[in-house]
N, C-alpha and C. Protein backbone atom coordinates (compact mmCIF):
# COMPACT_ATOMS: atom_id res chain seq x y z
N UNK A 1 -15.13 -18.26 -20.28
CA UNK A 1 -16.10 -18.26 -19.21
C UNK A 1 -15.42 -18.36 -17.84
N UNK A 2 -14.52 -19.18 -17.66
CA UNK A 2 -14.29 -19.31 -16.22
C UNK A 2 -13.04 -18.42 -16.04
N UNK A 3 -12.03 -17.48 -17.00
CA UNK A 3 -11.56 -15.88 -16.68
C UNK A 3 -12.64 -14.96 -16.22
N UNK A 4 -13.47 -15.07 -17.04
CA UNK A 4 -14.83 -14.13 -16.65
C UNK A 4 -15.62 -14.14 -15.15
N UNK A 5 -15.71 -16.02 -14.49
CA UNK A 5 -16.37 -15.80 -13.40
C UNK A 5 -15.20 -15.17 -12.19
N UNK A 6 -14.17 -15.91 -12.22
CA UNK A 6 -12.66 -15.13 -11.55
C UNK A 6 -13.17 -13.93 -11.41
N UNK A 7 -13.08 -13.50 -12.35
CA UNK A 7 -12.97 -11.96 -12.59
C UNK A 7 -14.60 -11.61 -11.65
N UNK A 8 -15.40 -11.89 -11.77
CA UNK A 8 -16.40 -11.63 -11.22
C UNK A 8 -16.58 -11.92 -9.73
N UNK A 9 -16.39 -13.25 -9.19
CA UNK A 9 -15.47 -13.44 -8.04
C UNK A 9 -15.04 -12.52 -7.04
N UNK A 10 -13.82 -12.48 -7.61
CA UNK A 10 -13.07 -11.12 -7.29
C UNK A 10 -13.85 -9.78 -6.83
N UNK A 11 -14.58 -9.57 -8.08
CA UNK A 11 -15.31 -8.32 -7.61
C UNK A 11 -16.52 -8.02 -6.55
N UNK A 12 -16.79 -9.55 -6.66
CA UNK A 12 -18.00 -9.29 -5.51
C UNK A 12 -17.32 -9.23 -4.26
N UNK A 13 -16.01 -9.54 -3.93
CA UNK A 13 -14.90 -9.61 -2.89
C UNK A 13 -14.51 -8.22 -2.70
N UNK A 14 -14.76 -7.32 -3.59
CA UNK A 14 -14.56 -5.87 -3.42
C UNK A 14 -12.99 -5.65 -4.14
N UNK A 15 -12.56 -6.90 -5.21
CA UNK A 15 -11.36 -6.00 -6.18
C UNK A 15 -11.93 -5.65 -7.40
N UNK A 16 -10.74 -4.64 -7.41
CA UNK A 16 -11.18 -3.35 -8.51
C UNK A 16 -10.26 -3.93 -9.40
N UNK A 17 -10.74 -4.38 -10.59
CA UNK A 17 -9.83 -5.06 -11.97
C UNK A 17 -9.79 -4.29 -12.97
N UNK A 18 -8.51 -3.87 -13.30
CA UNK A 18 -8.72 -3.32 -15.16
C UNK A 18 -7.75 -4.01 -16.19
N UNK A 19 -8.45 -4.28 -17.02
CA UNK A 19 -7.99 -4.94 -18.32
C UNK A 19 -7.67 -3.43 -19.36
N UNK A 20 -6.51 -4.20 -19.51
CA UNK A 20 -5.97 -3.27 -21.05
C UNK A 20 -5.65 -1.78 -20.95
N UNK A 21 -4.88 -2.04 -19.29
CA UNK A 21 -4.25 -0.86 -18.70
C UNK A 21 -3.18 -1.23 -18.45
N UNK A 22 -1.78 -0.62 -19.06
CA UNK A 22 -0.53 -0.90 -18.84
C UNK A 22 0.34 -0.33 -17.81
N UNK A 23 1.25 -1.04 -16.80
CA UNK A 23 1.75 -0.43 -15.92
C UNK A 23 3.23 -0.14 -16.34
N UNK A 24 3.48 0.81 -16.01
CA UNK A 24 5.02 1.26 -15.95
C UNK A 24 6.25 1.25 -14.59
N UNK A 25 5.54 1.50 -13.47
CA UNK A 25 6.37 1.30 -12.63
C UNK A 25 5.60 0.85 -12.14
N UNK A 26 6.26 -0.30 -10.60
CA UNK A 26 5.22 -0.58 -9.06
C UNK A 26 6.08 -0.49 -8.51
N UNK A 27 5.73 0.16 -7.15
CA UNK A 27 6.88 0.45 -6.02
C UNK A 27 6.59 0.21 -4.98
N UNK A 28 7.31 -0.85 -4.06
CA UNK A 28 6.47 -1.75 -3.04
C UNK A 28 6.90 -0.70 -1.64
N UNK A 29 6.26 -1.51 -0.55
CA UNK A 29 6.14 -0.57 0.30
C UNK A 29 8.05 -0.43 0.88
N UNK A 30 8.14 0.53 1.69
CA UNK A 30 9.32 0.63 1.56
C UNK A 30 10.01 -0.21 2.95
N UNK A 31 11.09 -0.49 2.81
CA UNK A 31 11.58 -1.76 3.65
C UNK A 31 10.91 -3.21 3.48
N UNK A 32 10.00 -3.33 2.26
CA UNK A 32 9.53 -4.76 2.39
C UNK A 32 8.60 -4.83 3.47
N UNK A 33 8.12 -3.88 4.18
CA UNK A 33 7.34 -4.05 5.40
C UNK A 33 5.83 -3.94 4.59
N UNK A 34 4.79 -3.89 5.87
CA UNK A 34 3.43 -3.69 5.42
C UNK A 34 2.85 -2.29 4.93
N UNK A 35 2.17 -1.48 4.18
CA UNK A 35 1.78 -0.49 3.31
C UNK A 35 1.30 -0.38 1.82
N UNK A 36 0.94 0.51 1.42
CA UNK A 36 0.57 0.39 0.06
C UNK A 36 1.35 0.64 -1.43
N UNK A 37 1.50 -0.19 -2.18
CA UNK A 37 1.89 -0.22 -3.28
C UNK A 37 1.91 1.00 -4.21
N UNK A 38 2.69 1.75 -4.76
CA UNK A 38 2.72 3.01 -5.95
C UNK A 38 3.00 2.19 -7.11
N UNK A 39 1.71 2.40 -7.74
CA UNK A 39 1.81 2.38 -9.15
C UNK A 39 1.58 3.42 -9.90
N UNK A 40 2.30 3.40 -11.30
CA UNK A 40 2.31 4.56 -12.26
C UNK A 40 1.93 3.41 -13.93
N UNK A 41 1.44 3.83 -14.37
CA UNK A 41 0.49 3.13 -15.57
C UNK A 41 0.89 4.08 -16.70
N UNK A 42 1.19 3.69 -17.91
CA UNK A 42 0.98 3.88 -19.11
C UNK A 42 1.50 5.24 -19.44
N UNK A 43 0.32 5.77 -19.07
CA UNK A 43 -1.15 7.19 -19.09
C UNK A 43 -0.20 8.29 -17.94
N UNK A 44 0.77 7.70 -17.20
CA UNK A 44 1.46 9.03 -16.11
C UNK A 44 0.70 8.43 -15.27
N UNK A 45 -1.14 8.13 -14.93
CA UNK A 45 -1.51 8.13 -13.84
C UNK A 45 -0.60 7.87 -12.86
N UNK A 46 -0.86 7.76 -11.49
CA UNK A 46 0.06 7.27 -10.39
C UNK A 46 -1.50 6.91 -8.95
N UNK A 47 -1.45 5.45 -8.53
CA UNK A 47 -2.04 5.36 -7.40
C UNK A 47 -1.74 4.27 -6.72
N UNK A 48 -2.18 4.14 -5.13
CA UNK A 48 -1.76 3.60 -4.19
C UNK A 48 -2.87 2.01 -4.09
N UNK A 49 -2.05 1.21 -3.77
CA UNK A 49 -3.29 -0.05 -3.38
C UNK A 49 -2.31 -0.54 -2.49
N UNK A 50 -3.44 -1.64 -1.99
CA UNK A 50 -3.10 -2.47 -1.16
C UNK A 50 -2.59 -3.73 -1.43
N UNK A 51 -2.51 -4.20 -2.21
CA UNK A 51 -1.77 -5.28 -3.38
C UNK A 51 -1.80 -5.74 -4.20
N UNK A 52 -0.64 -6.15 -4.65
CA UNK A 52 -0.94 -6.55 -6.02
C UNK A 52 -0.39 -7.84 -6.40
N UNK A 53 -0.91 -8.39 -7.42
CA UNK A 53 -0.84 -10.06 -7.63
C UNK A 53 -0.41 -9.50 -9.25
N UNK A 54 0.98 -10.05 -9.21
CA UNK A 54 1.44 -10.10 -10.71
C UNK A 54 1.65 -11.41 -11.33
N UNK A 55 1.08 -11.93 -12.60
CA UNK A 55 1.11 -12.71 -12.78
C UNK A 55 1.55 -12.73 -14.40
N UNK A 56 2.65 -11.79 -14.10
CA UNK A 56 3.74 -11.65 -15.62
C UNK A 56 5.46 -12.37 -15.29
N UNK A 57 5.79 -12.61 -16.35
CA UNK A 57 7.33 -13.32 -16.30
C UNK A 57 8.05 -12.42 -15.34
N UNK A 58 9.00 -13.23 -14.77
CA UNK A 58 10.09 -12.63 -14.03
C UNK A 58 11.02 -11.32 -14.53
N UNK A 59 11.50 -11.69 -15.40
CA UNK A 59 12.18 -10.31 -16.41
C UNK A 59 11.20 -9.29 -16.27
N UNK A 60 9.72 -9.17 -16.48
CA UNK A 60 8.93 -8.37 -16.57
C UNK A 60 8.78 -7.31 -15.28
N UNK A 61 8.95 -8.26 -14.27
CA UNK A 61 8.43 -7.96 -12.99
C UNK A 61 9.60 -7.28 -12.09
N UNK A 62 10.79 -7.56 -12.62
CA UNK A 62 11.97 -7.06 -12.60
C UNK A 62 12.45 -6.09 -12.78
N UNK A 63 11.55 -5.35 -14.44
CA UNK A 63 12.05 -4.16 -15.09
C UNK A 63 10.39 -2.92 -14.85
N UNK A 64 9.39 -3.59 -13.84
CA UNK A 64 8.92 -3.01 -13.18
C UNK A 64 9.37 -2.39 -12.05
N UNK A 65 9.68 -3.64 -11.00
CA UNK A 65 10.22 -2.98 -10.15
C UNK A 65 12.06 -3.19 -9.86
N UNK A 66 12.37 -2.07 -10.61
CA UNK A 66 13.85 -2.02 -11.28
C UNK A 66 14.70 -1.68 -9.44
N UNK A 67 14.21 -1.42 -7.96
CA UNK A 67 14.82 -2.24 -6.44
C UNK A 67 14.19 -2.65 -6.12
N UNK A 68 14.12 -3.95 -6.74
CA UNK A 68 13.30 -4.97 -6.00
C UNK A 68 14.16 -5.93 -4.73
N UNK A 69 14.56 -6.15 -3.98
CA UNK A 69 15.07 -6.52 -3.07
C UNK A 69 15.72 -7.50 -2.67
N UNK A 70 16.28 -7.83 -2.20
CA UNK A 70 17.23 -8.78 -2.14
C UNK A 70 16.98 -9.60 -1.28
N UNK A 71 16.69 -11.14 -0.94
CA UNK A 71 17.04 -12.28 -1.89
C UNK A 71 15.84 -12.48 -3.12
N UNK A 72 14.77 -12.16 -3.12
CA UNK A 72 13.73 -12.45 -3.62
C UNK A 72 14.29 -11.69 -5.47
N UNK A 73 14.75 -10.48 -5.63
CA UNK A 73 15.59 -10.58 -7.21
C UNK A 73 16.28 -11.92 -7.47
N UNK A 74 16.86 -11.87 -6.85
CA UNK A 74 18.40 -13.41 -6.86
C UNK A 74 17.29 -14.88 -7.25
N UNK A 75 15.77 -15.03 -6.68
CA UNK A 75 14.92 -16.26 -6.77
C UNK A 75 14.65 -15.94 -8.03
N UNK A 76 13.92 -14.64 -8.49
CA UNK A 76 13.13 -14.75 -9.72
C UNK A 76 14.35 -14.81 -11.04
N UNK A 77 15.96 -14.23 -11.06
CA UNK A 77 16.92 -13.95 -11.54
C UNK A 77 17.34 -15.72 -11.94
N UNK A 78 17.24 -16.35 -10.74
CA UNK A 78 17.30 -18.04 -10.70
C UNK A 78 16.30 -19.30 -11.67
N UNK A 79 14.79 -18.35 -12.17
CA UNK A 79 14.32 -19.42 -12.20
C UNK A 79 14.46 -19.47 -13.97
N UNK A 80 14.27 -20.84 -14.79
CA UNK A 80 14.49 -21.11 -16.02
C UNK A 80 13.19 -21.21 -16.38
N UNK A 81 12.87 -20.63 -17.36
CA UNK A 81 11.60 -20.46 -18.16
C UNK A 81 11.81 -21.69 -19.50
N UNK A 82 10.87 -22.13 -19.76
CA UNK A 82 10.42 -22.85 -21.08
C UNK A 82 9.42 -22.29 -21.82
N UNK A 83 9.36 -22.12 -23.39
CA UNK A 83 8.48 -21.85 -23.98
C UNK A 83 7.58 -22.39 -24.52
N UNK A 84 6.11 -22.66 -24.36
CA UNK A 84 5.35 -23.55 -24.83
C UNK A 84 4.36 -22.35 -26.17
N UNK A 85 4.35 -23.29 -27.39
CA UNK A 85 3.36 -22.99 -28.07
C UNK A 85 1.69 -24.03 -28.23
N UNK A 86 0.90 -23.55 -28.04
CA UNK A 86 -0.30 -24.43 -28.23
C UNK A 86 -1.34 -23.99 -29.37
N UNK A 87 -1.58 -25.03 -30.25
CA UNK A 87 -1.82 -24.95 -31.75
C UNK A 87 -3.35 -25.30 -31.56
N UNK A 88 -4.52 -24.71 -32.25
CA UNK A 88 -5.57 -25.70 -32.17
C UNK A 88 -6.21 -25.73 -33.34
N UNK A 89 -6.23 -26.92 -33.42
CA UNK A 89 -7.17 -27.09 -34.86
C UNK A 89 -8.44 -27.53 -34.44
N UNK A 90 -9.63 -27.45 -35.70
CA UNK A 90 -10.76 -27.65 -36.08
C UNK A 90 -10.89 -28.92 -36.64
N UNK A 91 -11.36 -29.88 -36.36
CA UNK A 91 -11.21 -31.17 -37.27
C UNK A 91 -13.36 -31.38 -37.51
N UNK A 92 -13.21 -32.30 -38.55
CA UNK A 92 -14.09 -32.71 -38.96
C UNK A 92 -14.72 -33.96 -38.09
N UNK A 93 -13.61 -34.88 -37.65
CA UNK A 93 -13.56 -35.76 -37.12
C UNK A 93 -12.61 -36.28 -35.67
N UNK A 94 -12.75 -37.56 -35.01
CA UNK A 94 -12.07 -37.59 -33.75
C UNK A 94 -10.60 -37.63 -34.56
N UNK A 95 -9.17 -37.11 -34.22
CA UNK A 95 -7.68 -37.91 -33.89
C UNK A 95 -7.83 -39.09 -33.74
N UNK A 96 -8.27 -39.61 -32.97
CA UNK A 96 -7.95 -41.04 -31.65
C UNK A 96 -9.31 -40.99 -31.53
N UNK A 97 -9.20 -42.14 -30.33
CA UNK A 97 -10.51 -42.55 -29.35
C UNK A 97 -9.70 -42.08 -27.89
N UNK A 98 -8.67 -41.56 -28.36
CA UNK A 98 -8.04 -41.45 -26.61
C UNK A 98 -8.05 -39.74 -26.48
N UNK A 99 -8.70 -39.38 -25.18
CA UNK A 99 -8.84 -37.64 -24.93
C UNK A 99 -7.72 -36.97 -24.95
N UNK A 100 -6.81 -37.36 -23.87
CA UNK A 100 -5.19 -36.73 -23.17
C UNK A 100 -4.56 -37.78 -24.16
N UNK A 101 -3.40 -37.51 -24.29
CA UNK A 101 -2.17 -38.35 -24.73
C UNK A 101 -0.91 -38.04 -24.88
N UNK A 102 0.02 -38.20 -23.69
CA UNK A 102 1.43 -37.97 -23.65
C UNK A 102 2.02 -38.22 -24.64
N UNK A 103 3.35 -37.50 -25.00
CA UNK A 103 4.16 -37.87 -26.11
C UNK A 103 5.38 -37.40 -25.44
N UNK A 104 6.03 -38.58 -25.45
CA UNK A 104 7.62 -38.26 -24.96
C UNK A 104 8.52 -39.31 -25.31
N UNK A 105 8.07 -38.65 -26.80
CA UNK A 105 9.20 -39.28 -28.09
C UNK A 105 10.04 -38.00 -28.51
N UNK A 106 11.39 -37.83 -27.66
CA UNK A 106 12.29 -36.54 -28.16
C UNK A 106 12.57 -35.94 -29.82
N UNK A 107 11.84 -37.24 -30.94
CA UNK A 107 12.16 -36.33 -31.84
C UNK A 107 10.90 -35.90 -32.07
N UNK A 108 10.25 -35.91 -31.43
CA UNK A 108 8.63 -35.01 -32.12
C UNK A 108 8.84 -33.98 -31.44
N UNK A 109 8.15 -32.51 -32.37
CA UNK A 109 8.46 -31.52 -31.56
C UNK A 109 7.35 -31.16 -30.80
N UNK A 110 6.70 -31.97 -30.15
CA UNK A 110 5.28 -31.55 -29.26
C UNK A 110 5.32 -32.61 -28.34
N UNK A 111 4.72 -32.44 -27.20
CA UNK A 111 4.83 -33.42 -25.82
C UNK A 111 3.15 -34.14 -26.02
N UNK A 112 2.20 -33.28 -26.63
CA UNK A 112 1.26 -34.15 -26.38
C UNK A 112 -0.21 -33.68 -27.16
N UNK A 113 -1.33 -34.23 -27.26
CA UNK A 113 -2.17 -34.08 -28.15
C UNK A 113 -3.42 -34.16 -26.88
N UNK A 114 -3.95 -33.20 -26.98
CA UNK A 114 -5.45 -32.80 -26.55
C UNK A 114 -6.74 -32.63 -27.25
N UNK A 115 -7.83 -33.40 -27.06
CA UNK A 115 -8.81 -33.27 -27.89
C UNK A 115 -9.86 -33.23 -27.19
C-alpha cells in the first residue's frame, strides 16, 4: 500500500512511472551541467527526460552509466555494501511480548526479531 500511494503521489505531481521496464544505458547531460537525460531500455527504445532518481546498487549504476564522472565514480566505487536477508514467518502465536528486539549477540546469525 504505501509503494502504491508513492507511486500515486508522484503521479498526480505529473511523473510518468514504469514498472517492469529495463534500462540499458542512461546518459547524463553532457559536462555534468543542466539538460536532459538519454535513456535506452531493454526494447532499443531511446528517450529524453528530465531526471532521473536511481535507486539501484552502485555497481549497477556504474555499468549503466559506463562515463560517469569523476569524483562522484571514485564516491560510489568507495562505498561498502552489506547484505541483508529478511525471513518472515507465519506463526500461530506471539514470539515474545516484546514488538522490536535487538540482537547483538555475534554468534547469532541475525541482528534482530520483528513482530
Amino acid at each position: 500500500m504505501l509503494i502504491d500511494r508513492l507511486a500515486d503521489a508522484g503521479r498526480e505531481l505529473g511523473v510518468d512511472i514504469r514498472a517492469g521496464v529495463g534500462l540499458k544505458t542512461l546518459q547524463p547531460p553532457a559536462n555534468g551541467g543542466d539538460g536532459q537525460f538519454l535513456l535506452t531500455d531493454t526494447a532499443g527504445n531511446v528517450e529524453r527526460v528530465d531526471r532521473v532518481l536511481a535507486t539501484i546498487p552502485s555497481p549497477v549504476l556504474l555499468r549503466l552509466v559506463p562515463n560517469m564522472p569523476e569524483p562522484y565514480r571514485s564516491k560510489l566505487l568507495s562505498a561498502r555494501y552489506q547484505g541483508a536477508v529478511c525471513m518472515l514467518l507465519q506463526l500461530n502465536h506471539p514470539l515474545s511480548s516484546t514488538y522490536w528486539m535487538n540482537i547483538g549477540d555475534e554468534r547469532l546469525p541475525f541482528t534482530g526479531i520483528i513482530e
